[in-house]
Protein backbone atom coordinates (compact mmCIF):
# COMPACT_ATOMS: atom_id res chain seq x y z
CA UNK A 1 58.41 110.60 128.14
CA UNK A 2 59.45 107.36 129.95
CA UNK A 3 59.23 105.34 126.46
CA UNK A 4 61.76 107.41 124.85
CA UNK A 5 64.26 107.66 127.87
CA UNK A 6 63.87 104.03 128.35
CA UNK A 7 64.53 103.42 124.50
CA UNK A 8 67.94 105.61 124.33
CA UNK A 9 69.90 102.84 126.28
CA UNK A 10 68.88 100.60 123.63
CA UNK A 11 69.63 102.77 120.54
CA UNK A 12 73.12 103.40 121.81
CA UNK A 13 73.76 99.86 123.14
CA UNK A 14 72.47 98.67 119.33
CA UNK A 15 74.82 101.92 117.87
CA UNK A 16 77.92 100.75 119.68
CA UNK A 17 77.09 97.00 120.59
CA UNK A 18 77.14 95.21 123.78
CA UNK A 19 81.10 93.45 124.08
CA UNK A 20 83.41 93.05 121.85
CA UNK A 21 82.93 92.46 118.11
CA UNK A 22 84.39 88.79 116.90
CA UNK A 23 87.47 89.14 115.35
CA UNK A 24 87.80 89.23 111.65
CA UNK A 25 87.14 85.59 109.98
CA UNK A 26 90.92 84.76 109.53
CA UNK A 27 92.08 81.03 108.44
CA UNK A 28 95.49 81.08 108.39
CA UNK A 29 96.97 78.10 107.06
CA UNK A 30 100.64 78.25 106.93
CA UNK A 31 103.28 77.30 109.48
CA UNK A 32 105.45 79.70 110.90
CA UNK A 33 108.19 77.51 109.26
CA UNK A 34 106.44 77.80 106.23
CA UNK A 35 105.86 81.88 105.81
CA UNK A 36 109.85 82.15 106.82
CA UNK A 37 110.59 79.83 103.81
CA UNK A 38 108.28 81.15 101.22
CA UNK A 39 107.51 84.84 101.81
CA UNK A 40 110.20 86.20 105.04
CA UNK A 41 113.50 85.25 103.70
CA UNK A 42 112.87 85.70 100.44
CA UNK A 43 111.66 89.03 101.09
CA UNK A 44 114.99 90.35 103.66
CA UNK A 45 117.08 88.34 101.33
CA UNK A 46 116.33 90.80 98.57
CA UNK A 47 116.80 94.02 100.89
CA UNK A 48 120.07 92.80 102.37
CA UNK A 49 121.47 91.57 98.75
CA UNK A 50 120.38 94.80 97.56
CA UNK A 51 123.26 97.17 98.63
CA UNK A 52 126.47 96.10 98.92
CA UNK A 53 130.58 96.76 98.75
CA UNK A 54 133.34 94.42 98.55
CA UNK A 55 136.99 96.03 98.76
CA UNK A 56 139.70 93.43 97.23
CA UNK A 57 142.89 93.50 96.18
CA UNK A 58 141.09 94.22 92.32
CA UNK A 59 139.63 97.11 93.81
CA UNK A 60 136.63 98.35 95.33
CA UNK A 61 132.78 96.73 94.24
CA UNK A 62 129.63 98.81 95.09
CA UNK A 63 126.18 97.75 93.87
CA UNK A 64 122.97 99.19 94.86
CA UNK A 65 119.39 99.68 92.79
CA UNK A 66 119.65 101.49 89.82
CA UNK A 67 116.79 101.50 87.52
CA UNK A 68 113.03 102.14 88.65
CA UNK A 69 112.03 98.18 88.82
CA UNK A 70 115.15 97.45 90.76
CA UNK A 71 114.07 99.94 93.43
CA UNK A 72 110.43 98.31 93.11
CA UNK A 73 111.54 95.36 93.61
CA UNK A 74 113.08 96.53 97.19
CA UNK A 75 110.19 98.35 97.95
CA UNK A 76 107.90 94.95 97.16
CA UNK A 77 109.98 93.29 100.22
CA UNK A 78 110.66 95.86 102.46
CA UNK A 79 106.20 96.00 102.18
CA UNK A 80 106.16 92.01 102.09
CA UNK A 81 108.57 91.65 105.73
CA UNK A 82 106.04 94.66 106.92
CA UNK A 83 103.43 92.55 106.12
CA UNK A 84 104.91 89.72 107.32
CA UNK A 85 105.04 90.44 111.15
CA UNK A 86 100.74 90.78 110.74
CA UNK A 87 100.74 87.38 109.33
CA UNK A 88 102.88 85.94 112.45
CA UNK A 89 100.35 87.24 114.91
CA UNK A 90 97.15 85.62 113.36
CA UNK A 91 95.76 82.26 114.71
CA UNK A 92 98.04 79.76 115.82
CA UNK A 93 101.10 81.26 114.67
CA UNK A 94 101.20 83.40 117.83
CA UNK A 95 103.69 81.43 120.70
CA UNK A 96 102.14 83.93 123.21
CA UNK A 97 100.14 87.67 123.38
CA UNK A 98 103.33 89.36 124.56
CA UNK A 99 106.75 88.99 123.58
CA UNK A 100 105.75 87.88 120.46
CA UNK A 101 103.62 90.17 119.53
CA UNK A 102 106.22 92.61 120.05
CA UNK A 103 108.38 90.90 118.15
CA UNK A 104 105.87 90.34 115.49
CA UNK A 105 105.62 94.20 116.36
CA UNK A 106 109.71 94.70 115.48
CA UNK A 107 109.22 93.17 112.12
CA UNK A 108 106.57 95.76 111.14
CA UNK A 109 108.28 98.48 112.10
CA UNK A 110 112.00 97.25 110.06
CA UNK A 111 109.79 96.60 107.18
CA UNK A 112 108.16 100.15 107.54
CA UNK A 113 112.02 101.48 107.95
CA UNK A 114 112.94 99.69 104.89
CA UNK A 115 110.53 100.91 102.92
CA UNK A 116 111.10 104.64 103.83
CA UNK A 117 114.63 103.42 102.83
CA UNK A 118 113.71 102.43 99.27
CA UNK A 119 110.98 105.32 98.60
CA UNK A 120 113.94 107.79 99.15
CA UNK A 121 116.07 105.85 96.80
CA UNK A 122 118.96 106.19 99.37
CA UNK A 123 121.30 102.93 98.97
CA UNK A 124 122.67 104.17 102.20
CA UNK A 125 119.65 104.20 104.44
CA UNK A 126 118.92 100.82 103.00
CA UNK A 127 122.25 99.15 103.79
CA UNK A 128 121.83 100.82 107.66
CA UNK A 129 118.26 99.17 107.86
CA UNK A 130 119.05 96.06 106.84
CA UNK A 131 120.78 96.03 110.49
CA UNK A 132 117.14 97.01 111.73
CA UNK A 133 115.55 94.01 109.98
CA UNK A 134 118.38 91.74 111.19
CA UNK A 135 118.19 92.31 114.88
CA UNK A 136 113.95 92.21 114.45
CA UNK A 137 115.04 88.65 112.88
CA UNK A 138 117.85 87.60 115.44
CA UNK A 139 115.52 88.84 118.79
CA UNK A 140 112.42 86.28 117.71
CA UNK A 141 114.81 83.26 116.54
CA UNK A 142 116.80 83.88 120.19
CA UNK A 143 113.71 83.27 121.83
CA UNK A 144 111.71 80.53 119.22
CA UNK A 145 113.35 78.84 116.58
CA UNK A 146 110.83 77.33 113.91
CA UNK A 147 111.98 73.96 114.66
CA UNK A 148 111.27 73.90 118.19
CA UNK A 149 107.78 73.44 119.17
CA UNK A 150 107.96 74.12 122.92
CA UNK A 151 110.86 76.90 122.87
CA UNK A 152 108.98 80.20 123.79
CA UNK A 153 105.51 78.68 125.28
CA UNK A 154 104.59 78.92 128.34
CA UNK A 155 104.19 75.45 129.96
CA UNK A 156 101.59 74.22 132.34
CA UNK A 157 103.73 71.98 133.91
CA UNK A 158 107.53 72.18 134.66
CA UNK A 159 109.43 70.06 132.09
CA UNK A 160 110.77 66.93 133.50
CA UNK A 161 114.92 67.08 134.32
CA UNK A 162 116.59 63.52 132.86
C-alpha cells in the first residue's frame, strides 16, 4: 500500500512536470527596424490604401475592394499586422514585459479588427479600423521609435545631464 501512495506523487509530478516548460525554440533574427520595413508597413499600407474618397472640384472619388483577390489581398495584411504584434514580442525585440507587450498586444487586436473588417466585405468597417491600426501604430512609436536604442528601456543607471 505504501509503494503505490508513495509512487502517485511521482506519476503526477512526471504527468504535469516539475516548473515551467522552456519556451518554444524561437530564433528570431530580424530587427524591429527591419519587420516595420519589410512585413508592418507594407502590410497597414495596403489596409489604409484600400478604402478611400477624395471630393474635388471634378467630383467625388471612392475606391474600395471589388473583386475576390482584392479583398484577399486585405485580408492577407490585416492577418500579416495580426501576426505582426507576435513577432515583436519574441526574443530581443521586446523593450520590456509590460508596456510593450501591450502594445505588441494593440497590434493583434487592430489586425484581428481588420480582418473581421475584410471577411465582411464592408469598405466601411475597413476605413473605421484603419483608425484602430493607426493609434496601435502611433501609441508604440510615442513611446520607442526604431531608431532609438535607449527610448523605452528601463535604465540601470540615471542618464548623465550635459
Amino acid at each position: 500500500m505504501r509503494a503505490i501512495l508513495l509512487s502517485i506523487p511521482v506519476g503526477l509530478s512526471s504527468i504535469f512536470g516539475c516548473g515551467d516548460p522552456p519556451g518554444p525554440p524561437f530564433k528570431p533574427h530580424a530587427s524591429v527596424k527591419e519587420l516595420m520595413v519589410s512585413i508592418v508597413d507594407p502590410a497597414a499600407d495596403v489596409l489604409w490604401d484600400s478604402v478611400g474618397t477624395v471630393i474635388s472640384e471634378e467630383g467625388v472619388v471612392e475606391w474600395y475592394p471589388k473583386t475576390d483577390e482584392e479583398w484577399a489581398a486585405v485580408e492577407n495584411s490585416a492577418v500579416v499586422l495580426m501576426e505582426s504584434g507576435n513577432l515583436l514580442m519574441i526574443g530581443d525585440r521586446a523593450r520590456d514585459n509590460e508596456v510593450w507587450m501591450e502594445l505588441s498586444r494593440g497590434m493583434i487586436d487592430a489586425g484581428a479588427a481588420a480582418l473581421e473588417a475584410a471577411e465582411s466585405k464592408d469598405p466601411d468597417a475597413v476605413f473605421a479600423v484603419g483608425e484602430q491600426i493607426y493609434v496601435a501604430c502611433d501609441r508604440c512609436h510615442g513611446l520607442y521609435w526604431i531608431d532609438d536604442h535607449d527610448r523605452g528601456r528601463i535604465r540601470d543607471t540615471p542618464r548623465s545631464r550635459n
